[in-house]
PDB file of N, CA and C in Angstrom:
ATOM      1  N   UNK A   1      91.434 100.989 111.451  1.00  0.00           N
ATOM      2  CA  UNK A   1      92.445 100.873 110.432  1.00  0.00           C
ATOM      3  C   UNK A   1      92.818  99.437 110.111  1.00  0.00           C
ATOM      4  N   UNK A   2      92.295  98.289 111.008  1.00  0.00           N
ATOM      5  CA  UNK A   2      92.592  96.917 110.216  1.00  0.00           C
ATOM      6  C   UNK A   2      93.943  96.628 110.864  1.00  0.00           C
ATOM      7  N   UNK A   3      94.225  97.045 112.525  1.00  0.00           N
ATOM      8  CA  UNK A   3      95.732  96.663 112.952  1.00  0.00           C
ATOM      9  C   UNK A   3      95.385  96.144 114.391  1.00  0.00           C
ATOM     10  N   UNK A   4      93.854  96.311 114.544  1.00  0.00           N
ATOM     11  CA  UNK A   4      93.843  95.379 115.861  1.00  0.00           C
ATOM     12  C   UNK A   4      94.724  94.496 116.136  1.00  0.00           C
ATOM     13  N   UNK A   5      94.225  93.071 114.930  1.00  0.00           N
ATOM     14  CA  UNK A   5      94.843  91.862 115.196  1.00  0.00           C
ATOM     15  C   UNK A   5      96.536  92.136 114.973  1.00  0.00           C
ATOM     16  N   UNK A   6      97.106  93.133 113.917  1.00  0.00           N
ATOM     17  CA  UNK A   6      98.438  93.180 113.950  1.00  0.00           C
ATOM     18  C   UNK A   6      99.258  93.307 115.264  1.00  0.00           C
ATOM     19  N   UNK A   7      98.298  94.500 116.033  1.00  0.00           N
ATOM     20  CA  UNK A   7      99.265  95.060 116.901  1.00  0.00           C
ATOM     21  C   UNK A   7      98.852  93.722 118.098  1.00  0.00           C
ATOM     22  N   UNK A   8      97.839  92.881 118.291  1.00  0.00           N
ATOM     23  CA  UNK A   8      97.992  92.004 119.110  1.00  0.00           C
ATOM     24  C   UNK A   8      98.596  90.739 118.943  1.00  0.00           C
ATOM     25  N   UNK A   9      99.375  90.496 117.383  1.00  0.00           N
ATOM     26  CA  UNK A   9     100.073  89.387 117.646  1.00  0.00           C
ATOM     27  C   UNK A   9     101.318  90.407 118.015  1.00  0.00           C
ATOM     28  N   UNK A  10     101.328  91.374 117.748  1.00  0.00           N
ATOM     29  CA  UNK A  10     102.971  91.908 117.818  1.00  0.00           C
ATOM     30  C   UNK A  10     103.247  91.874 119.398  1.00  0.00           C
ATOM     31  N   UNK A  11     102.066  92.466 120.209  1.00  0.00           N
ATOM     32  CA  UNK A  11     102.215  92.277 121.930  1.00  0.00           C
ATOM     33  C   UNK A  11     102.199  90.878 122.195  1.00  0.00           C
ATOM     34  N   UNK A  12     101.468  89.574 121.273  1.00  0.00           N
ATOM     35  CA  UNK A  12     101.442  88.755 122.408  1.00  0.00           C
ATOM     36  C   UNK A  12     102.118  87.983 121.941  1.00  0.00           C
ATOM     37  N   UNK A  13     102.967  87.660 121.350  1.00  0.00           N
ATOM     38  CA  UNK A  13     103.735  86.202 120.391  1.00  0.00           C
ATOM     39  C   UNK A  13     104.874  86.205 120.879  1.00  0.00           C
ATOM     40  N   UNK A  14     105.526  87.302 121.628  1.00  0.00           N
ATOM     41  CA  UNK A  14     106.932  87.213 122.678  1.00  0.00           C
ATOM     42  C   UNK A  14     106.395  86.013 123.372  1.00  0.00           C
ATOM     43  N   UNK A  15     105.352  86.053 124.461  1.00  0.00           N
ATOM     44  CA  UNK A  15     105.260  84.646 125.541  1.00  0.00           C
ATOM     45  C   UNK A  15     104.912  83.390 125.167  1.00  0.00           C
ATOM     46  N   UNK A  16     104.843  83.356 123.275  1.00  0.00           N
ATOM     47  CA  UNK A  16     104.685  82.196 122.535  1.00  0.00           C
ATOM     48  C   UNK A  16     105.847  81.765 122.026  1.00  0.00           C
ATOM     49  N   UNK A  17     106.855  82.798 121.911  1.00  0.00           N
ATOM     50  CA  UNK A  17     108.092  82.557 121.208  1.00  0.00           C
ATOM     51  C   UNK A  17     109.258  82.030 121.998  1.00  0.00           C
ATOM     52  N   UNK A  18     110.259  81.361 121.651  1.00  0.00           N
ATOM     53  CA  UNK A  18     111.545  81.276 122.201  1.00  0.00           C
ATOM     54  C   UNK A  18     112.358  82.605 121.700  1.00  0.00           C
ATOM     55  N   UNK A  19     113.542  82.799 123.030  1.00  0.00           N
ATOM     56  CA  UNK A  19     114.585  83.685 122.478  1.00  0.00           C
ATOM     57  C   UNK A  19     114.826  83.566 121.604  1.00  0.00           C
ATOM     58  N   UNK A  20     114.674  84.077 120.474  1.00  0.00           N
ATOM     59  CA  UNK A  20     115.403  84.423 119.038  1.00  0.00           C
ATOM     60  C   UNK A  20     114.365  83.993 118.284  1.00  0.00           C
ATOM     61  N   UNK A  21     113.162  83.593 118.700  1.00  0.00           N
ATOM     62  CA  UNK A  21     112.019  83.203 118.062  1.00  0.00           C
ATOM     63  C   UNK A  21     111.961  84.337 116.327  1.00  0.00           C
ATOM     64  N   UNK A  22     111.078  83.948 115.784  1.00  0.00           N
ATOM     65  CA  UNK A  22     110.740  84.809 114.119  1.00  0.00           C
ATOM     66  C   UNK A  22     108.894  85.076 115.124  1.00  0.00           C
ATOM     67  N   UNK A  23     108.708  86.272 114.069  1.00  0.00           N
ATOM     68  CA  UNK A  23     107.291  86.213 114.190  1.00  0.00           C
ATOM     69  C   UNK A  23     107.142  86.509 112.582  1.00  0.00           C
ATOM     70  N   UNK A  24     106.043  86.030 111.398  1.00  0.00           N
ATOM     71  CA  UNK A  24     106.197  86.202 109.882  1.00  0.00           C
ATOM     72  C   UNK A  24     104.264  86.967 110.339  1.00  0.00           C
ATOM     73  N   UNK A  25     103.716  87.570 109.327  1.00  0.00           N
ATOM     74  CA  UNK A  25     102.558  87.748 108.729  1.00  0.00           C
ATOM     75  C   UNK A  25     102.962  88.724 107.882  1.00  0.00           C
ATOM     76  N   UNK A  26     101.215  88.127 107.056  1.00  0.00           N
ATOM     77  CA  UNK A  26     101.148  89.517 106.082  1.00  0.00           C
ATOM     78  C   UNK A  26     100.187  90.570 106.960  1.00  0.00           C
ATOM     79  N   UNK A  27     100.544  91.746 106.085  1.00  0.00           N
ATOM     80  CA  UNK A  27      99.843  92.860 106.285  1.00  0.00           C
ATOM     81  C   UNK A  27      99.369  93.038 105.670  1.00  0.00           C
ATOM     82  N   UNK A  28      98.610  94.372 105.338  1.00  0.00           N
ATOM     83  CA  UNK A  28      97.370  95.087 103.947  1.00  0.00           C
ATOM     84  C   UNK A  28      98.667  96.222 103.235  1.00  0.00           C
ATOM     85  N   UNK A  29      98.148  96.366 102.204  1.00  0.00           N
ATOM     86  CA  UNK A  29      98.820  97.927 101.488  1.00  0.00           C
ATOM     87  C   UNK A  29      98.497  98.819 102.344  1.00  0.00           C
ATOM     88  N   UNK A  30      99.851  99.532 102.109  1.00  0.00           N
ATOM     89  CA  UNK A  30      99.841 100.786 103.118  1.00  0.00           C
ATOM     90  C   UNK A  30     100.233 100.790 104.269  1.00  0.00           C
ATOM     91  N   UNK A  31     100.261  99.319 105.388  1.00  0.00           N
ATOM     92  CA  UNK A  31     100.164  99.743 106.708  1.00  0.00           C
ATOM     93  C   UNK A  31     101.552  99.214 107.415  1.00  0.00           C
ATOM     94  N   UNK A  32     102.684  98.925 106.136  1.00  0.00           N
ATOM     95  CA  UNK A  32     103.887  98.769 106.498  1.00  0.00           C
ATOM     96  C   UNK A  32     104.589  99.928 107.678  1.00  0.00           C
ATOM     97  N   UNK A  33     104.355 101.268 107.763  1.00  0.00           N
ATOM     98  CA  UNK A  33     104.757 102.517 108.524  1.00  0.00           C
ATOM     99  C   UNK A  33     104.003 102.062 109.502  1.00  0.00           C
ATOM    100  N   UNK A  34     102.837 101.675 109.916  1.00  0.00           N
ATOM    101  CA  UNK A  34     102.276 101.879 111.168  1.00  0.00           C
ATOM    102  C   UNK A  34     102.392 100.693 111.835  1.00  0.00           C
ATOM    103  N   UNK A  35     102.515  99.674 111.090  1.00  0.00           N
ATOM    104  CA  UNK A  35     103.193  98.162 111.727  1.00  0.00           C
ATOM    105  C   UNK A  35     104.404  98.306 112.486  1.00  0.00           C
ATOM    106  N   UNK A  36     105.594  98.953 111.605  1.00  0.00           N
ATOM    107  CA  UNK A  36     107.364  99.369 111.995  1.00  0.00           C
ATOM    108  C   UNK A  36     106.836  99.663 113.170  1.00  0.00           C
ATOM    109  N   UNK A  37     106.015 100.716 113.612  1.00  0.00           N
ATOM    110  CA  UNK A  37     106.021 101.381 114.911  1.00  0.00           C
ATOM    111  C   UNK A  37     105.682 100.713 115.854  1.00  0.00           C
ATOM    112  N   UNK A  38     104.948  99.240 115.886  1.00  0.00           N
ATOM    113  CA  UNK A  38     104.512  98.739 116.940  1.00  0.00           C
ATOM    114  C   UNK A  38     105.634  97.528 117.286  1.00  0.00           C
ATOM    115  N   UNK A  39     106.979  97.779 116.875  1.00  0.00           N
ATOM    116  CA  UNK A  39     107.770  96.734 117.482  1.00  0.00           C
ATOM    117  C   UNK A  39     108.347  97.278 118.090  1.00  0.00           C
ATOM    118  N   UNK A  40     108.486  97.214 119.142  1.00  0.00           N
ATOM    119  CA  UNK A  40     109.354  97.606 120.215  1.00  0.00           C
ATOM    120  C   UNK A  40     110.668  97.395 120.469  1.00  0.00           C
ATOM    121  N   UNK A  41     111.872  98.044 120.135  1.00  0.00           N
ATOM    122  CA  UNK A  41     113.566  97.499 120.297  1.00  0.00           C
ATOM    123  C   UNK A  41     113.560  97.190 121.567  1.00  0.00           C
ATOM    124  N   UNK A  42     113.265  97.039 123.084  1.00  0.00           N
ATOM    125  CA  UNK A  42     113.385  96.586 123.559  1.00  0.00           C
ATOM    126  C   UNK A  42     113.174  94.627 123.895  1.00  0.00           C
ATOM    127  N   UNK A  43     112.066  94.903 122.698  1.00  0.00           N
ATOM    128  CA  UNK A  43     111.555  93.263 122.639  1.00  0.00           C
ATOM    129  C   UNK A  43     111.976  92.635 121.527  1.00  0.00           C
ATOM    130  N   UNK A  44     112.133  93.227 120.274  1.00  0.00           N
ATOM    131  CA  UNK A  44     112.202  93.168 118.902  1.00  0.00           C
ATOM    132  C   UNK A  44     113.607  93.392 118.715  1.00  0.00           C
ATOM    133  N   UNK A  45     115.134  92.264 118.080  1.00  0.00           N
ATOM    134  CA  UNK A  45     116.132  92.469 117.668  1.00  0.00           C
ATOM    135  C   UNK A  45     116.221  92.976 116.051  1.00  0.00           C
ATOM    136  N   UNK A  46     115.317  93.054 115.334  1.00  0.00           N
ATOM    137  CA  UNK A  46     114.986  93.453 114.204  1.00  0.00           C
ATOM    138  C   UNK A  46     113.514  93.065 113.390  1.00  0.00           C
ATOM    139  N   UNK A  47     113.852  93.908 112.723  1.00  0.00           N
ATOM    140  CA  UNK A  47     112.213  93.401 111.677  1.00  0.00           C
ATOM    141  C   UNK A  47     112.725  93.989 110.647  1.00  0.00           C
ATOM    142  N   UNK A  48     111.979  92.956 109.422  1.00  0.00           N
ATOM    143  CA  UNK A  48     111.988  93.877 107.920  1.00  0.00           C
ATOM    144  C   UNK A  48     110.443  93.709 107.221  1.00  0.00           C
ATOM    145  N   UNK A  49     110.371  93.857 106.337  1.00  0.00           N
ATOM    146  CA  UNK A  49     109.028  93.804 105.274  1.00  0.00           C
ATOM    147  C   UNK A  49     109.751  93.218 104.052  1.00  0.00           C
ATOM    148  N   UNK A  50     109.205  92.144 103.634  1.00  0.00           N
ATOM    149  CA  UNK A  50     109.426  91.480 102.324  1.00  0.00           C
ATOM    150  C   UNK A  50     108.371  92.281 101.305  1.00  0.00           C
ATOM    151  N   UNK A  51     108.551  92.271 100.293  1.00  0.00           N
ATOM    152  CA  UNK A  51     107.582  93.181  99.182  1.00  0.00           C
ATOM    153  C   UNK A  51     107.125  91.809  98.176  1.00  0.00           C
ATOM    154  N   UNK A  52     105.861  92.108  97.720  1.00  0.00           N
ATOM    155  CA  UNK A  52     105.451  91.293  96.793  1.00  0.00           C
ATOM    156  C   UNK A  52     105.707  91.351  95.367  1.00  0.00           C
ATOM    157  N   UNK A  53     105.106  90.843  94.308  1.00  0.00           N
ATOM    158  CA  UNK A  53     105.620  91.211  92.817  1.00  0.00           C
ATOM    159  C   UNK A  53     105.339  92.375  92.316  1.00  0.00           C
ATOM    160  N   UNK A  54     104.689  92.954  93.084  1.00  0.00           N
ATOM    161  CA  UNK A  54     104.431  94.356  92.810  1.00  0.00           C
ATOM    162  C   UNK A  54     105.308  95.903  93.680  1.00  0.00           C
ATOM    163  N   UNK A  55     105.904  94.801  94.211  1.00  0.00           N
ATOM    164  CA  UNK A  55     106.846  95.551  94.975  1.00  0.00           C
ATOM    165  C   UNK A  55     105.932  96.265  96.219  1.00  0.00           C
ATOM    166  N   UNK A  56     105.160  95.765  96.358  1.00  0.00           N
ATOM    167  CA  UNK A  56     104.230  96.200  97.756  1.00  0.00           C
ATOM    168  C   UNK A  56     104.810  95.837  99.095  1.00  0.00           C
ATOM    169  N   UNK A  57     105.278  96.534 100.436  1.00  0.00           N
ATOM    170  CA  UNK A  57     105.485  95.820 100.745  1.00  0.00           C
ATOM    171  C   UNK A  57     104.187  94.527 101.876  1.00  0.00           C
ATOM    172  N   UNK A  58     104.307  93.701 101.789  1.00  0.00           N
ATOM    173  CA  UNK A  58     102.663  92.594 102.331  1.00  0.00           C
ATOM    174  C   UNK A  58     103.754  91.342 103.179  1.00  0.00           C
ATOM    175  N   UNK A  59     104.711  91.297 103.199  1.00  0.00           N
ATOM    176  CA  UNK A  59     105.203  90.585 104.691  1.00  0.00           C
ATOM    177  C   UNK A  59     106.047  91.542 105.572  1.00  0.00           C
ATOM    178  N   UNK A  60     105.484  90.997 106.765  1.00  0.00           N
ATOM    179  CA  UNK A  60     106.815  91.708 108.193  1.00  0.00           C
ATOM    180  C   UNK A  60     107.004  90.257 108.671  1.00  0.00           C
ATOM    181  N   UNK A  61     108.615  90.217 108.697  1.00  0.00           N
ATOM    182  CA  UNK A  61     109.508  88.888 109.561  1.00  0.00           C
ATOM    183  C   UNK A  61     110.411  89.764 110.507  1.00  0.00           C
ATOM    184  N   UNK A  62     109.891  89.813 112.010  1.00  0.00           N
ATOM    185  CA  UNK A  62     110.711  90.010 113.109  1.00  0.00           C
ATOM    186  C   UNK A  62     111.432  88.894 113.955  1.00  0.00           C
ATOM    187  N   UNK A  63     112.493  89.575 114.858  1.00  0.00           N
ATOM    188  CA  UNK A  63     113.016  88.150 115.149  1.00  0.00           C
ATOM    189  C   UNK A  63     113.342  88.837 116.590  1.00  0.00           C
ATOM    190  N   UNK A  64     112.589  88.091 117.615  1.00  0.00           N
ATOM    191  CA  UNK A  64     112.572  88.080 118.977  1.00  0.00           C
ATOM    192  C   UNK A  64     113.913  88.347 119.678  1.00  0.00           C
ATOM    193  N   UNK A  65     114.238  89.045 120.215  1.00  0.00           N
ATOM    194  CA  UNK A  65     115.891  89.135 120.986  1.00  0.00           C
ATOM    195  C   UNK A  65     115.794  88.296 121.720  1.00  0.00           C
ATOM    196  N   UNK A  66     116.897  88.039 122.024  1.00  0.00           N
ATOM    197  CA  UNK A  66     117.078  86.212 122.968  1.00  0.00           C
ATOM    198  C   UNK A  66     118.598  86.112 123.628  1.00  0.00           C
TER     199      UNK A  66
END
């Protein structure tokens, strides 16, 4: 499905980040639902999806709990 690399920055960019760190990428169409699921509230104080001019949404900005 094209989420290898998603779901491995989502596991590994906590031990790159500072508390309260951001993590930003884009994604593909469509895979905004299956991205949401790989942040974990225990690690993850929030996330959203920015949408493009087409109203797609193609960024996720999470922000590391700290």
């Amino acid at each position: 499905g094209g989420l290898d690399i998603v779901r491995r920055l989502i596991n590994e960019s906590p031990t790159h980040l500072v508390a309260g760190g951001s993590l930003m990428m884009e994604i593909g169409i469509g895979q905004s639902e299956d991205v949401a699921a790989m942040f974990d509230p225990l690690i993850w104080h929030s996330h959203c999806f920015l949408r493009d001019l087409q109203n797609i949404p193609r960024t996720v900005l999470a922000k590391l709990r700290g």
